[in-house]
N, C-alpha and C. Protein backbone atom coordinates (compact mmCIF):
# COMPACT_ATOMS: atom_id res chain seq x y z
N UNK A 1 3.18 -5.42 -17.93
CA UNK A 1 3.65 -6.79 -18.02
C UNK A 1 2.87 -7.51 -19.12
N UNK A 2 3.58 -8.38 -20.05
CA UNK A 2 2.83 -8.90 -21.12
C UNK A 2 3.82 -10.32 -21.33
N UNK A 3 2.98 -11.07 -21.14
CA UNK A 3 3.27 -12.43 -21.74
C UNK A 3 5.10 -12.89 -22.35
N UNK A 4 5.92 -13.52 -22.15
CA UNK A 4 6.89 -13.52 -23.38
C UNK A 4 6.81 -13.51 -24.77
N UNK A 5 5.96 -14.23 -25.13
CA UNK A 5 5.63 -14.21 -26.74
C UNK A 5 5.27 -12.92 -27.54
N UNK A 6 5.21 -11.91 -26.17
CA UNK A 6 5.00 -10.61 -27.01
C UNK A 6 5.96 -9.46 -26.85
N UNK A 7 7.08 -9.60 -26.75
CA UNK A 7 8.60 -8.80 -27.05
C UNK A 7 7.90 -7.79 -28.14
N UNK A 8 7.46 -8.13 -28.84
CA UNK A 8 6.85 -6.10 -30.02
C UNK A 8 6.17 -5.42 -29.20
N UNK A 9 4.87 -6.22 -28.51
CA UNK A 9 4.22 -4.92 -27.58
C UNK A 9 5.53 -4.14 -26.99
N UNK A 10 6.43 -5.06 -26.19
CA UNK A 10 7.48 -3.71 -25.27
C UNK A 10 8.29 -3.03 -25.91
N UNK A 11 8.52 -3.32 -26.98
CA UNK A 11 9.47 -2.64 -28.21
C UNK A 11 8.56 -1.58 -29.03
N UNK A 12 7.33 -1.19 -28.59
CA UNK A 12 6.63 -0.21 -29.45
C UNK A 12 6.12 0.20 -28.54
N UNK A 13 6.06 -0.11 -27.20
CA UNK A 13 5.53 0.96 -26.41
C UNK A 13 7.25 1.84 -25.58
N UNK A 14 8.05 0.87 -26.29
CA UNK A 14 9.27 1.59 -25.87
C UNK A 14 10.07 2.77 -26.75
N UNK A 15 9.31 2.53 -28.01
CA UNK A 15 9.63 3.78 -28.94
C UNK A 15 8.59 4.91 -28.32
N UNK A 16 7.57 4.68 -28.52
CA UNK A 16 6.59 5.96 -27.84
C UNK A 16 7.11 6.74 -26.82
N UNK A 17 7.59 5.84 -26.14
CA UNK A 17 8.06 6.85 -24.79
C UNK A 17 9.82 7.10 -24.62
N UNK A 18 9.90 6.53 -25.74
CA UNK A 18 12.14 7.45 -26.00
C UNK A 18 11.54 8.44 -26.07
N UNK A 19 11.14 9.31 -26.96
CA UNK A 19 11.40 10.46 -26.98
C UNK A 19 10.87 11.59 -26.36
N UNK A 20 10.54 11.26 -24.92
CA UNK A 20 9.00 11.90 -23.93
C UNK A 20 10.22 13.02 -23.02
N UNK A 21 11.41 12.89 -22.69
CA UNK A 21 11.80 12.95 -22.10
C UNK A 21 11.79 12.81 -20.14
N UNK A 22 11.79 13.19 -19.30
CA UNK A 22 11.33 12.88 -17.93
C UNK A 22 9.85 12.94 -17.63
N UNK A 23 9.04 13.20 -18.35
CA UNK A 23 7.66 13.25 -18.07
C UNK A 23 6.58 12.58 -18.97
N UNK A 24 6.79 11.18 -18.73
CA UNK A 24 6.20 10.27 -19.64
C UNK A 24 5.10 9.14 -18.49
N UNK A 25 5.11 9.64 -17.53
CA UNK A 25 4.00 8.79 -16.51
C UNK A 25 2.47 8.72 -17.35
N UNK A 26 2.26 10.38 -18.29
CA UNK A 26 0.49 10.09 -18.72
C UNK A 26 0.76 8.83 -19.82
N UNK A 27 1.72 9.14 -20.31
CA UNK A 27 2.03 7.90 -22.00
C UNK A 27 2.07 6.37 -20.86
N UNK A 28 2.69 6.32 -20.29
CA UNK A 28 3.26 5.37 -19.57
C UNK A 28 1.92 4.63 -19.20
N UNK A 29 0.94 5.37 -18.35
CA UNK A 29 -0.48 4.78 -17.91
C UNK A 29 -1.19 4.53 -18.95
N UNK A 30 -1.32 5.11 -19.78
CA UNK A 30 -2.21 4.94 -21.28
C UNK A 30 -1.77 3.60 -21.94
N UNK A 31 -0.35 3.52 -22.07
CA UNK A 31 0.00 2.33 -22.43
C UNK A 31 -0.29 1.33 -21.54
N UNK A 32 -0.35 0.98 -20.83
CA UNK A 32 0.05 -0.01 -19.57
C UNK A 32 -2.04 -0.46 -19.94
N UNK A 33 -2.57 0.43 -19.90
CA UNK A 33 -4.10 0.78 -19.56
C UNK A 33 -4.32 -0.56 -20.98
N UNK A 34 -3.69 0.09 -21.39
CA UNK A 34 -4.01 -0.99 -23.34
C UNK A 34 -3.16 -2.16 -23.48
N UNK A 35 -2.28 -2.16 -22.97
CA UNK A 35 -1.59 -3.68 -23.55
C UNK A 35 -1.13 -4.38 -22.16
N UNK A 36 -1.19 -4.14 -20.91
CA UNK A 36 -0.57 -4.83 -19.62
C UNK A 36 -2.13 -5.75 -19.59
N UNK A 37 -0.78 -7.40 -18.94
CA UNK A 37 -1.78 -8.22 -18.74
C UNK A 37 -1.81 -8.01 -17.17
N UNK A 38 -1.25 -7.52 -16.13
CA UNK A 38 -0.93 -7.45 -15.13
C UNK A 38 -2.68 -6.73 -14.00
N UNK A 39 -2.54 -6.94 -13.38
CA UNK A 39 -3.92 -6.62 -12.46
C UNK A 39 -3.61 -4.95 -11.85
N UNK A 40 -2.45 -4.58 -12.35
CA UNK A 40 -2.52 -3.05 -12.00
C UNK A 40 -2.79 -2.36 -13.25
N UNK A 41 -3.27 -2.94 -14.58
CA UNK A 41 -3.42 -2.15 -15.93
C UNK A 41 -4.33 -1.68 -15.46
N UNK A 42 -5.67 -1.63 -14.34
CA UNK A 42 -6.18 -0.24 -14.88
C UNK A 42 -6.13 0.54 -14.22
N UNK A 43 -4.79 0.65 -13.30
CA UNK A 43 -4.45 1.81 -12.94
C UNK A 43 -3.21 2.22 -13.46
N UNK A 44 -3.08 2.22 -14.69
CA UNK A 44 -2.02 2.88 -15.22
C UNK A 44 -0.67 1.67 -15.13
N UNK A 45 -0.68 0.62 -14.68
CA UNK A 45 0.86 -0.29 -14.07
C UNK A 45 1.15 0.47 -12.99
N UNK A 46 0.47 1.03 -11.98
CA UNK A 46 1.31 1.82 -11.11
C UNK A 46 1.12 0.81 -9.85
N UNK A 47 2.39 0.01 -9.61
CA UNK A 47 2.80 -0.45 -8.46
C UNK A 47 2.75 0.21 -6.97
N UNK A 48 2.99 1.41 -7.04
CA UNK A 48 3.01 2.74 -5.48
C UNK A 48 4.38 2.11 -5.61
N UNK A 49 5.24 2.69 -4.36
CA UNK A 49 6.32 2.42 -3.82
C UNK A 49 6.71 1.11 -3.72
N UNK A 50 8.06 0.57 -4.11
CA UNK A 50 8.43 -0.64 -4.29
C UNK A 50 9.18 -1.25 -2.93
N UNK A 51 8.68 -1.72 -2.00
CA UNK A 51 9.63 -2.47 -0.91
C UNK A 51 10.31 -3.64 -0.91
N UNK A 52 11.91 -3.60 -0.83
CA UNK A 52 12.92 -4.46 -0.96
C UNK A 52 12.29 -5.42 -0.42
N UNK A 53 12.18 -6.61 -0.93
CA UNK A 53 11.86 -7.84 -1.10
C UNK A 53 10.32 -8.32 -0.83
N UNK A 54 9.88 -7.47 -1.79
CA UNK A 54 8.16 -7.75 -1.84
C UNK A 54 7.84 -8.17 -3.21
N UNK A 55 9.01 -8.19 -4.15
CA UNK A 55 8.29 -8.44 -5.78
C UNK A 55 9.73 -9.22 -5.86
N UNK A 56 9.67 -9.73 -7.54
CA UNK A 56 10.07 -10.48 -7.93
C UNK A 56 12.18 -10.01 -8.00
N UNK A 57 12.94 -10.75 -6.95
CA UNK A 57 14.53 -10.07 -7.46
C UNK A 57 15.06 -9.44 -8.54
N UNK A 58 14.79 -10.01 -9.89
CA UNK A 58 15.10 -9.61 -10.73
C UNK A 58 14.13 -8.58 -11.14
N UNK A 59 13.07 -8.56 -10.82
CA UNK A 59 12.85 -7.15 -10.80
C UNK A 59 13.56 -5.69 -10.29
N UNK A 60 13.28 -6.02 -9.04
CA UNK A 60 13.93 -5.41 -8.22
C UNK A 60 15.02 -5.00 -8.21
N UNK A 61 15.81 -5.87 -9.19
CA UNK A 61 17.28 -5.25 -9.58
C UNK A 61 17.41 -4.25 -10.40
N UNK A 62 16.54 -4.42 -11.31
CA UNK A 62 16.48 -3.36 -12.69
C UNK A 62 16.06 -2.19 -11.82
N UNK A 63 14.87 -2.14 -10.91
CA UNK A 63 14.28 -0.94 -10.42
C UNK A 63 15.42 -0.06 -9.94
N UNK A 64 16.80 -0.83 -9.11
CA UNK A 64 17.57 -0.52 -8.10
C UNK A 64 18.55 0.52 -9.27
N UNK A 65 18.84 -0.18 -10.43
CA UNK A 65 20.00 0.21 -11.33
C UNK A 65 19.17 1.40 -12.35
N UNK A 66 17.85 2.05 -12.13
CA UNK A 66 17.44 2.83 -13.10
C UNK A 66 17.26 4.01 -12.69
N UNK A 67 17.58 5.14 -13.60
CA UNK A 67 17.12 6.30 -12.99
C UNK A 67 15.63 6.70 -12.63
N UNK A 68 15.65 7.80 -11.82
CA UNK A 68 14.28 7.88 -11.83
C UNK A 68 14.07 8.76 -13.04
N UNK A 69 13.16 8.69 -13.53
CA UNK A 69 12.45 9.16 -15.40
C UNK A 69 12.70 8.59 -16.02
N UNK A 70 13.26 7.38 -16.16
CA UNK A 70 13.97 6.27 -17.04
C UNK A 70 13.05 5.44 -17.77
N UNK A 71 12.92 4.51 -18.18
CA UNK A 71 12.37 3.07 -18.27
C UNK A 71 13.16 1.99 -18.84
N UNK A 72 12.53 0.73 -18.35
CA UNK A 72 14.15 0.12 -18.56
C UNK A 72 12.97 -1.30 -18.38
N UNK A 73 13.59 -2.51 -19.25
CA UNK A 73 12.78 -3.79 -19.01
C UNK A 73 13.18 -4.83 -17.81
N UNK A 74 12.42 -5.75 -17.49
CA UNK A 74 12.79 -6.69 -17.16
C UNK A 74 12.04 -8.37 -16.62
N UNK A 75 12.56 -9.16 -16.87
CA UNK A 75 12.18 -10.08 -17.38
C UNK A 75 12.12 -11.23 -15.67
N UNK A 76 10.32 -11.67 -15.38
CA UNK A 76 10.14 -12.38 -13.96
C UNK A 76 9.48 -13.49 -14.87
N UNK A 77 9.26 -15.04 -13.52
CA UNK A 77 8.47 -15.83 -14.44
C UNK A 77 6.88 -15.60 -14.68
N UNK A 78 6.49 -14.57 -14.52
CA UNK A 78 5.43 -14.02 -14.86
C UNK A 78 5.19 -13.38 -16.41
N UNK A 79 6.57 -13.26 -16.61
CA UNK A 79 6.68 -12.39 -18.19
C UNK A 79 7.37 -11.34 -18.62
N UNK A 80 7.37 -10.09 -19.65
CA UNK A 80 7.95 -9.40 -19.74
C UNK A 80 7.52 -8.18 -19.31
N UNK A 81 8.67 -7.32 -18.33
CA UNK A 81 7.55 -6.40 -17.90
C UNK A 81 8.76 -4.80 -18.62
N UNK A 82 7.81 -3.88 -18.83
CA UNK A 82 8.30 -2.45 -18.81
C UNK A 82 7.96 -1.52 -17.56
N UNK A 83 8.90 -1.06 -17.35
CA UNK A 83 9.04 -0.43 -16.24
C UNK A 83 9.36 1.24 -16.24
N UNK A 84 8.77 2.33 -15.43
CA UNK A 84 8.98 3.61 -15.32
C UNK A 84 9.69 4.05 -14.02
N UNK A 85 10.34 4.23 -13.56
CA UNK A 85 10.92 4.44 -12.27
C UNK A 85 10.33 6.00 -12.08
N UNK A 86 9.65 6.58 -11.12
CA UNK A 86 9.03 8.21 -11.17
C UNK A 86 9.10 8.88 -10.02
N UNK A 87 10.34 8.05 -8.72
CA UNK A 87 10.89 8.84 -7.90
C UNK A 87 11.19 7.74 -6.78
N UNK A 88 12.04 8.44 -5.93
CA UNK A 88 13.05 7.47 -5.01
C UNK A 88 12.56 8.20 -3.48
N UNK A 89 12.58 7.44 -2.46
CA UNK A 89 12.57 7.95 -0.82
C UNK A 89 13.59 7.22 -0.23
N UNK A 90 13.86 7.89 0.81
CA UNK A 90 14.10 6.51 1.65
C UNK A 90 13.22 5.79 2.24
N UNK A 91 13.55 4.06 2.74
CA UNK A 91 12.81 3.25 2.71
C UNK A 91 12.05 3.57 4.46
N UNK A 92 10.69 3.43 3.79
CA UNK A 92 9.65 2.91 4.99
C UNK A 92 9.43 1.59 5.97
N UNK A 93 9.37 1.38 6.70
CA UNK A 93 9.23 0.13 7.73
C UNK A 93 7.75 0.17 8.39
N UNK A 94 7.19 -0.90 8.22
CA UNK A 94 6.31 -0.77 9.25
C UNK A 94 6.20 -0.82 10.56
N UNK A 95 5.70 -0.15 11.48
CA UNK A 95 6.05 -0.06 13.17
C UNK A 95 4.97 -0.75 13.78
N UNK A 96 5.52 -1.83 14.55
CA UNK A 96 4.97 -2.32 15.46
C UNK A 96 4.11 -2.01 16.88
N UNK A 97 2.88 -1.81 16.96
CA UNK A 97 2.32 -0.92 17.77
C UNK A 97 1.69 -1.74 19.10
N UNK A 98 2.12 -2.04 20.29
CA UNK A 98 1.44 -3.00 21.13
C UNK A 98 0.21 -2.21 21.77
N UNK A 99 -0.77 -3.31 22.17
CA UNK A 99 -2.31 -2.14 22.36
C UNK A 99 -1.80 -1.49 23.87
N UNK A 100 -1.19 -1.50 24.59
CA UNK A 100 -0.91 -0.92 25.58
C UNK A 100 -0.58 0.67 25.03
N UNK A 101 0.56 1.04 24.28
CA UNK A 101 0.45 2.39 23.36
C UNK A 101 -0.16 2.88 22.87
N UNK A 102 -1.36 1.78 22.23
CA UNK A 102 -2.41 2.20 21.29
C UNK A 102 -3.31 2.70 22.49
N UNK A 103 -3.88 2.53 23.60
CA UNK A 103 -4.76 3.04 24.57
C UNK A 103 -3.63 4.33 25.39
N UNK A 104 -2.81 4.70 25.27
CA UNK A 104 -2.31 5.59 25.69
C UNK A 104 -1.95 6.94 24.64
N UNK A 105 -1.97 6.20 23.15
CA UNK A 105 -2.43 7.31 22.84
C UNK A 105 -3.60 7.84 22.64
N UNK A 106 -5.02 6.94 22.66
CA UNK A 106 -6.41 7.41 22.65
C UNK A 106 -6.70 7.81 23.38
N UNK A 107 -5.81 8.18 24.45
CA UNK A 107 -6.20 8.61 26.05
C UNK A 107 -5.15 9.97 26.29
N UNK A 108 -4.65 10.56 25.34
CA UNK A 108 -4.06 11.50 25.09
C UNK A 108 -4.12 12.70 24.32
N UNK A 109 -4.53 13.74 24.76
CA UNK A 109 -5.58 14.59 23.66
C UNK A 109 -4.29 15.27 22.56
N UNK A 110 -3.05 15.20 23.39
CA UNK A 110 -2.14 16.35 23.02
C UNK A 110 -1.47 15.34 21.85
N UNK A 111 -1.57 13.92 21.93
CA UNK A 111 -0.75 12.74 20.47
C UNK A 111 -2.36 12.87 19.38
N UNK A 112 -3.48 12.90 20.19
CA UNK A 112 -4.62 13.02 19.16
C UNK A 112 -4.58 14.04 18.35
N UNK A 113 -4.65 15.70 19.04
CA UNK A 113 -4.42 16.82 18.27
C UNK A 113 -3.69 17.01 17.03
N UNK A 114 -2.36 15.17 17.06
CA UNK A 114 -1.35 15.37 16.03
C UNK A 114 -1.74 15.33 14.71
N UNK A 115 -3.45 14.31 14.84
CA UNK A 115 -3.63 14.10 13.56
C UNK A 115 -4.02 12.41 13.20
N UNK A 116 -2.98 11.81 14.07
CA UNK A 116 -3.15 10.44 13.70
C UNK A 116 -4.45 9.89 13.13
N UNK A 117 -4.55 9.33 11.82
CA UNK A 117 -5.06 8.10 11.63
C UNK A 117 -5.35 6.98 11.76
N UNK A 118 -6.70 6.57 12.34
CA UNK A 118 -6.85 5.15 12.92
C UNK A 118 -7.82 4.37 11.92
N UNK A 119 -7.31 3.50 11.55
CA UNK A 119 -8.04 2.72 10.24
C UNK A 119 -8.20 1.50 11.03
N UNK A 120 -9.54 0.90 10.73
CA UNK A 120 -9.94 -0.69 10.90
C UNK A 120 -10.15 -1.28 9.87
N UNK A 121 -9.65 -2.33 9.41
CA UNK A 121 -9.74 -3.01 8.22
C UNK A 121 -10.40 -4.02 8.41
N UNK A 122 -11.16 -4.32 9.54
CA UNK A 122 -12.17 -5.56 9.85
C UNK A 122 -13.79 -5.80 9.11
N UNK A 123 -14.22 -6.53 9.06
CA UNK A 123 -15.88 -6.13 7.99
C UNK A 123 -16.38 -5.68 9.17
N UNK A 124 -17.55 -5.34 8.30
CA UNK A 124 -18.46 -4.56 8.76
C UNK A 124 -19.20 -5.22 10.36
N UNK A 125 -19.41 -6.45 10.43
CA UNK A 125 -20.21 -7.45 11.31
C UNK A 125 -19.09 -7.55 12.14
N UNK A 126 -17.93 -7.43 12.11
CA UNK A 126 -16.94 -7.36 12.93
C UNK A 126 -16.87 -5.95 14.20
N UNK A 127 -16.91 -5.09 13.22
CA UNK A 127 -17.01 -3.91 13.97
C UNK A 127 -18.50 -3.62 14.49
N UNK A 128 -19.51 -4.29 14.45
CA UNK A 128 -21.14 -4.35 14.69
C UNK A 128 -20.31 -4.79 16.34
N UNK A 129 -19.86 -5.94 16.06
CA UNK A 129 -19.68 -6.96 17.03
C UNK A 129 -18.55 -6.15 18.08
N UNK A 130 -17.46 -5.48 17.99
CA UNK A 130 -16.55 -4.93 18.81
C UNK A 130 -15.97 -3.92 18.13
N UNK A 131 -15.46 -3.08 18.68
CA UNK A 131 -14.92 -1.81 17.91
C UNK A 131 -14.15 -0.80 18.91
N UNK A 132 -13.35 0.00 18.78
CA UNK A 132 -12.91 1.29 19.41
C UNK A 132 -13.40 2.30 19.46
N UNK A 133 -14.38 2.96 18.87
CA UNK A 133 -15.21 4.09 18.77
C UNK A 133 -14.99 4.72 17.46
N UNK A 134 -15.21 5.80 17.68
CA UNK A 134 -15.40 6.71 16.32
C UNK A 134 -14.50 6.87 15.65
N UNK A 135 -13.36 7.21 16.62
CA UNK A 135 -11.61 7.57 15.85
C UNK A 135 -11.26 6.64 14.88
N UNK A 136 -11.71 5.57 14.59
CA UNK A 136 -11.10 4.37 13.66
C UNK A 136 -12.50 4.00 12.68
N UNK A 137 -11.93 4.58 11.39
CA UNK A 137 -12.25 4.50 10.08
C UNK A 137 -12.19 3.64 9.44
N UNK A 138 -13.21 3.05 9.34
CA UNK A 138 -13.82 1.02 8.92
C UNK A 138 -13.33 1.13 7.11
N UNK A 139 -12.76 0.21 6.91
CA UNK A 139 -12.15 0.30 5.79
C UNK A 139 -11.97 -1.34 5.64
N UNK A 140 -12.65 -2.07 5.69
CA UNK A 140 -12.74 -3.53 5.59
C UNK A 140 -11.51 -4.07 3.95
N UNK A 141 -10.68 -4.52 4.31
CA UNK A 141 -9.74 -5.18 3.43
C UNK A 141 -10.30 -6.22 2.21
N UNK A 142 -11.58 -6.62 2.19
CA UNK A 142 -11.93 -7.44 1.41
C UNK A 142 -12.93 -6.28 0.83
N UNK A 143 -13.43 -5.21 0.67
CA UNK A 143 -13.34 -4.09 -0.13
C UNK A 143 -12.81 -3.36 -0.12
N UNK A 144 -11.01 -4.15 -0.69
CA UNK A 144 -9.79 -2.86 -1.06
C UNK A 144 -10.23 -2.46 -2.60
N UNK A 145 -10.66 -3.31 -3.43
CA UNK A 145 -10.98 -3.24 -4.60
C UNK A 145 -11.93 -1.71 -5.09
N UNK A 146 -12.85 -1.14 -4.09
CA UNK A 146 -12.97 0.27 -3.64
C UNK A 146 -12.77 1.13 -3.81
N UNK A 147 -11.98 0.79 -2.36
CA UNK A 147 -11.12 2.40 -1.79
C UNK A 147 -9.63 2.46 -2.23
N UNK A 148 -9.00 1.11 -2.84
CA UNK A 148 -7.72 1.04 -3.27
C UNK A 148 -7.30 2.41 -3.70
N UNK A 149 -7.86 2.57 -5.16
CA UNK A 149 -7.28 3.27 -6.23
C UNK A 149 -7.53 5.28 -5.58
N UNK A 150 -8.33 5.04 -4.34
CA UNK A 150 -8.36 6.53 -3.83
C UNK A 150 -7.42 6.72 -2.49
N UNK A 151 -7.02 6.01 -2.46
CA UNK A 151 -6.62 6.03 -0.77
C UNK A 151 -5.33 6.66 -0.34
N UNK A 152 -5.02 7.21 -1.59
CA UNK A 152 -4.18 8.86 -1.11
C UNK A 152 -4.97 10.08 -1.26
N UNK A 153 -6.19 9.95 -1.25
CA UNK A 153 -7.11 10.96 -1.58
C UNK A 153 -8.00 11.09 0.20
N UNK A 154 -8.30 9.44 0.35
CA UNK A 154 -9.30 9.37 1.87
C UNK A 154 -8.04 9.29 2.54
N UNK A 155 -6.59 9.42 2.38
CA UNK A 155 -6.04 8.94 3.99
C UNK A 155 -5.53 10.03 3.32
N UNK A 156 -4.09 10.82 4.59
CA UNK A 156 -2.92 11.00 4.27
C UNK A 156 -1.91 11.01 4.57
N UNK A 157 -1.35 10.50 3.08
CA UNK A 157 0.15 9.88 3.52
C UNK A 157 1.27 10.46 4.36
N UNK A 158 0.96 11.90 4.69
CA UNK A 158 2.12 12.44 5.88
C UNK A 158 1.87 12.33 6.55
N UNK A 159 0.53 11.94 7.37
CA UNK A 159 0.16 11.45 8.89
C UNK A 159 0.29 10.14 9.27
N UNK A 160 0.88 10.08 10.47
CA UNK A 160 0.59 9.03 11.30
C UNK A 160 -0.69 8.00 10.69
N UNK A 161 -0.43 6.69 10.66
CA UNK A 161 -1.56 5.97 10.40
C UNK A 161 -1.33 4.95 10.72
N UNK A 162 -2.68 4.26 12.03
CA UNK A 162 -2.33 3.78 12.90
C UNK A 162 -3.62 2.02 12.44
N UNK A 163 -2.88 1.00 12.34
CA UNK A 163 -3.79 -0.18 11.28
C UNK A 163 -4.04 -1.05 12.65
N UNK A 164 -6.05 -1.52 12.72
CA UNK A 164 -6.51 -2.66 13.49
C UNK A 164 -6.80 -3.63 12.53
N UNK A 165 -7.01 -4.70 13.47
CA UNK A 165 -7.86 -5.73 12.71
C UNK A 165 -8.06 -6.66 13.69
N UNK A 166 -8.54 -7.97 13.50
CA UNK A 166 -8.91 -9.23 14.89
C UNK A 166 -7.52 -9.19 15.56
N UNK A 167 -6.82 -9.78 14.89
CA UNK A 167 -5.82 -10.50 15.27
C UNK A 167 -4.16 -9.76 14.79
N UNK A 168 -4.16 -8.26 14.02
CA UNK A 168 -2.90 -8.32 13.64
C UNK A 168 -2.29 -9.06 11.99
N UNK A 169 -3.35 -9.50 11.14
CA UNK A 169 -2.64 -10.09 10.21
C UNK A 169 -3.22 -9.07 9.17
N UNK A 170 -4.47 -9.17 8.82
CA UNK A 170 -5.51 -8.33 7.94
C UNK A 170 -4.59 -7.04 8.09
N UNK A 171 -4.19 -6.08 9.10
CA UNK A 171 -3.90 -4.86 9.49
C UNK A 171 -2.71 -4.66 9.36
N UNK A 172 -1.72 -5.99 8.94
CA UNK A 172 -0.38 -5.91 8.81
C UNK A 172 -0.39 -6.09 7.13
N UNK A 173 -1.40 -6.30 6.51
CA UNK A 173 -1.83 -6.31 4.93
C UNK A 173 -1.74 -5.27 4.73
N UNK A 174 -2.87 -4.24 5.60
CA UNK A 174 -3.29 -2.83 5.22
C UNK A 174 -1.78 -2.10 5.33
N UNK A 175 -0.96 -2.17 6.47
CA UNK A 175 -0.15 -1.66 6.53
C UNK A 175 1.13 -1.54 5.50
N UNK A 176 1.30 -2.93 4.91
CA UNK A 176 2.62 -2.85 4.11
C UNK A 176 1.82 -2.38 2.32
N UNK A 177 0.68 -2.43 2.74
CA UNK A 177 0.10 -1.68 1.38
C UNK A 177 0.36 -0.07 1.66
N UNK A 178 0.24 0.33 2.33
CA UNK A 178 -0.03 1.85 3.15
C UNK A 178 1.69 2.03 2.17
N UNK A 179 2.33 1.23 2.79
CA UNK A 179 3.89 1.69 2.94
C UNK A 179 4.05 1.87 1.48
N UNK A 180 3.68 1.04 0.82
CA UNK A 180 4.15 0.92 -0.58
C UNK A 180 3.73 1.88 -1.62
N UNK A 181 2.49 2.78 -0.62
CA UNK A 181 1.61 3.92 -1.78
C UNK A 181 2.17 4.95 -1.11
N UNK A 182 3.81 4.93 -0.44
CA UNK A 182 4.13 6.15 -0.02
C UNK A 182 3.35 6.73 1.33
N UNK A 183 2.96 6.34 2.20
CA UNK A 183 2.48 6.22 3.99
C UNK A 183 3.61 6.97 4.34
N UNK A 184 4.23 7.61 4.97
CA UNK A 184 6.11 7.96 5.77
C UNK A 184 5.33 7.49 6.85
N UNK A 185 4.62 7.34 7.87
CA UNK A 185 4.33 6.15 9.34
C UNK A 185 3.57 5.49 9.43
N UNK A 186 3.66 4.22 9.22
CA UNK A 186 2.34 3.25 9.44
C UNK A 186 2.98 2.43 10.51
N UNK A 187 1.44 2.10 11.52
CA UNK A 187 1.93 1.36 12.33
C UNK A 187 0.85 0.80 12.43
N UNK A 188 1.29 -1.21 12.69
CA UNK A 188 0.31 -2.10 12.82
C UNK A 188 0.35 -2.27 14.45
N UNK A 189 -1.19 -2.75 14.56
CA UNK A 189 -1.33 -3.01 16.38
C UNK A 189 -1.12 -4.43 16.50
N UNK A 190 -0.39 -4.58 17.28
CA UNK A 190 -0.23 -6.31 17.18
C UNK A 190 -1.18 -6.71 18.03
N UNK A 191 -1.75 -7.68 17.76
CA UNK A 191 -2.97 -8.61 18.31
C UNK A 191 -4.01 -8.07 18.21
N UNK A 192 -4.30 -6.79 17.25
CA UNK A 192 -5.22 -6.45 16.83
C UNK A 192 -6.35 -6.42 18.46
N UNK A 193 -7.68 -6.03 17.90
CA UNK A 193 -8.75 -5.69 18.77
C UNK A 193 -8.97 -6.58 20.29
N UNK A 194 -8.61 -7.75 19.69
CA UNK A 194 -8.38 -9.57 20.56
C UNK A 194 -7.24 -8.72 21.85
N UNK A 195 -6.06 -8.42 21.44
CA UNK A 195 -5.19 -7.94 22.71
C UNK A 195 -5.49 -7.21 23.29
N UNK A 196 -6.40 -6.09 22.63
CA UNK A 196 -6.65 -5.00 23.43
C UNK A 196 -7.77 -5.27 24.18
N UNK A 197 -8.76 -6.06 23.62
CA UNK A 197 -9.83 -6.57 24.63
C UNK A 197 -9.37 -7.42 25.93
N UNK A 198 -8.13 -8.19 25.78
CA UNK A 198 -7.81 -9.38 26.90
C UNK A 198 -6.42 -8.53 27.72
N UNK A 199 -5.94 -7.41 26.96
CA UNK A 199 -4.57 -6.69 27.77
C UNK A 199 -5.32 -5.23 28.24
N UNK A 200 -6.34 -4.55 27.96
CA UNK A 200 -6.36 -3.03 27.93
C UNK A 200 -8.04 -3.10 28.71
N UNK A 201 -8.51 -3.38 27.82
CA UNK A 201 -9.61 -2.79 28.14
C UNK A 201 -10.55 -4.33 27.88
N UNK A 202 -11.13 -4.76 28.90
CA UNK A 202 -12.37 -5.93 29.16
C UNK A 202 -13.61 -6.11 28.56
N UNK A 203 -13.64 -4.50 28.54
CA UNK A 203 -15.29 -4.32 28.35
C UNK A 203 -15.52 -4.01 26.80
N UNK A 204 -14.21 -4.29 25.82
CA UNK A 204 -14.69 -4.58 24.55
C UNK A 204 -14.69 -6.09 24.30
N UNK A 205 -15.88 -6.34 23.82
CA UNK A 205 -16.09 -7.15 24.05
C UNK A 205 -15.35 -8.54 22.71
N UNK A 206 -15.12 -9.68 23.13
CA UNK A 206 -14.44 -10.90 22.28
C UNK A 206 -15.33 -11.16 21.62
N UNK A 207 -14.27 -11.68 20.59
CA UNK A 207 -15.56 -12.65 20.04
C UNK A 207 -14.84 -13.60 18.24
């Protein structure tokens, strides 16, 4: 993404990559790395997976009408952006998880054996203060800046992955991020640690 006033940057990073044919993602990041004003340049412009109605419509339209290996422009009030389309799924949803399920599956060796992922995205003094035990992997949301750019490396995306937090909002962040870097199950706990302390279990403690 670059400014309007600069229509040549996308017109010369759009000659570079005509003639790449379907495998132009390394040119694509290199460029993006050097001329995007956008907060994903230094990871290449790579958005992860795009969910219907999370970015700008007219974006979203161009994405809808392009092939995948393509690139194709289009124009938000943010500026001018170039775009790589580098593969299609069907669409992900995030699943709603009430803590009543969430303690029935921690209490289940044969849904544990599956694999599931249990991530807490709460800080650190949070989880000092109350927590679920070991199974849930502290991953505090205000250092996504981190673990962002690895987190198809520490999670994985074909497992089950199951998002806390206080209250359900922080964990419904983590989650529709999950979805968008390609997750196939994420599920947020609604009311976060707070429900499960006042619906499940007492003796974790509020706060």
């Amino acid at each position: 993404m670059v400014s309007q006033d600069k229509e040549a940057v996308i017109s010369l990073a759009e000659k570079e990559l005509a003639g790449l044919g379907k495998d132009k993602s390394h040119v694509f990041a290199s460029l993006a790395k050097q001329y995007s004003e956008c907060g994903t340049a230094k990871m290449g412009g790579d958005l992860g997976w795009l969910q219907r109605g999370t970015y700008f419509p007219s974006f979203e339209k161009v994405v809808q009408q392009t092939p995948v290996g393509s690139i194709a422009r289009a124009t938000t009030m943010r500026g001018l952006h170039l775009l790589l389309v580098e593969g299609e799924r069907p669409e992900s949803v995030v699943e709603q998880m009430h803590v009543q399920e969430l303690a029935e599956i921690m209490q289940n060796p044969a849904a544990l054996e599956e694999g599931i992922q249990f991530i807490d995205v709460r800080e650190e003094w949070e989880h000092e203060e109350a927590n679920l035990g070991p199974r849930f992997k502290l991953m505090p949301l205000s250092q996504a800046s981190n673990w962002m750019p690895q987190v198809t490396q520490v999670l994985d995306p074909s497992k089950h992955t199951v998002c806390l937090c206080h209250h359900g909002v922080r964990s419904m962040q983590m989650s529709n991020f999950l979805v968008q870097q390609g997750f196939e199950q994420v599920s947020n706990v609604v009311g976060g640690i707070d429900a499960y302390s006042k619906n499940v279990d007492p003796s974790v403690p509020e706060y």
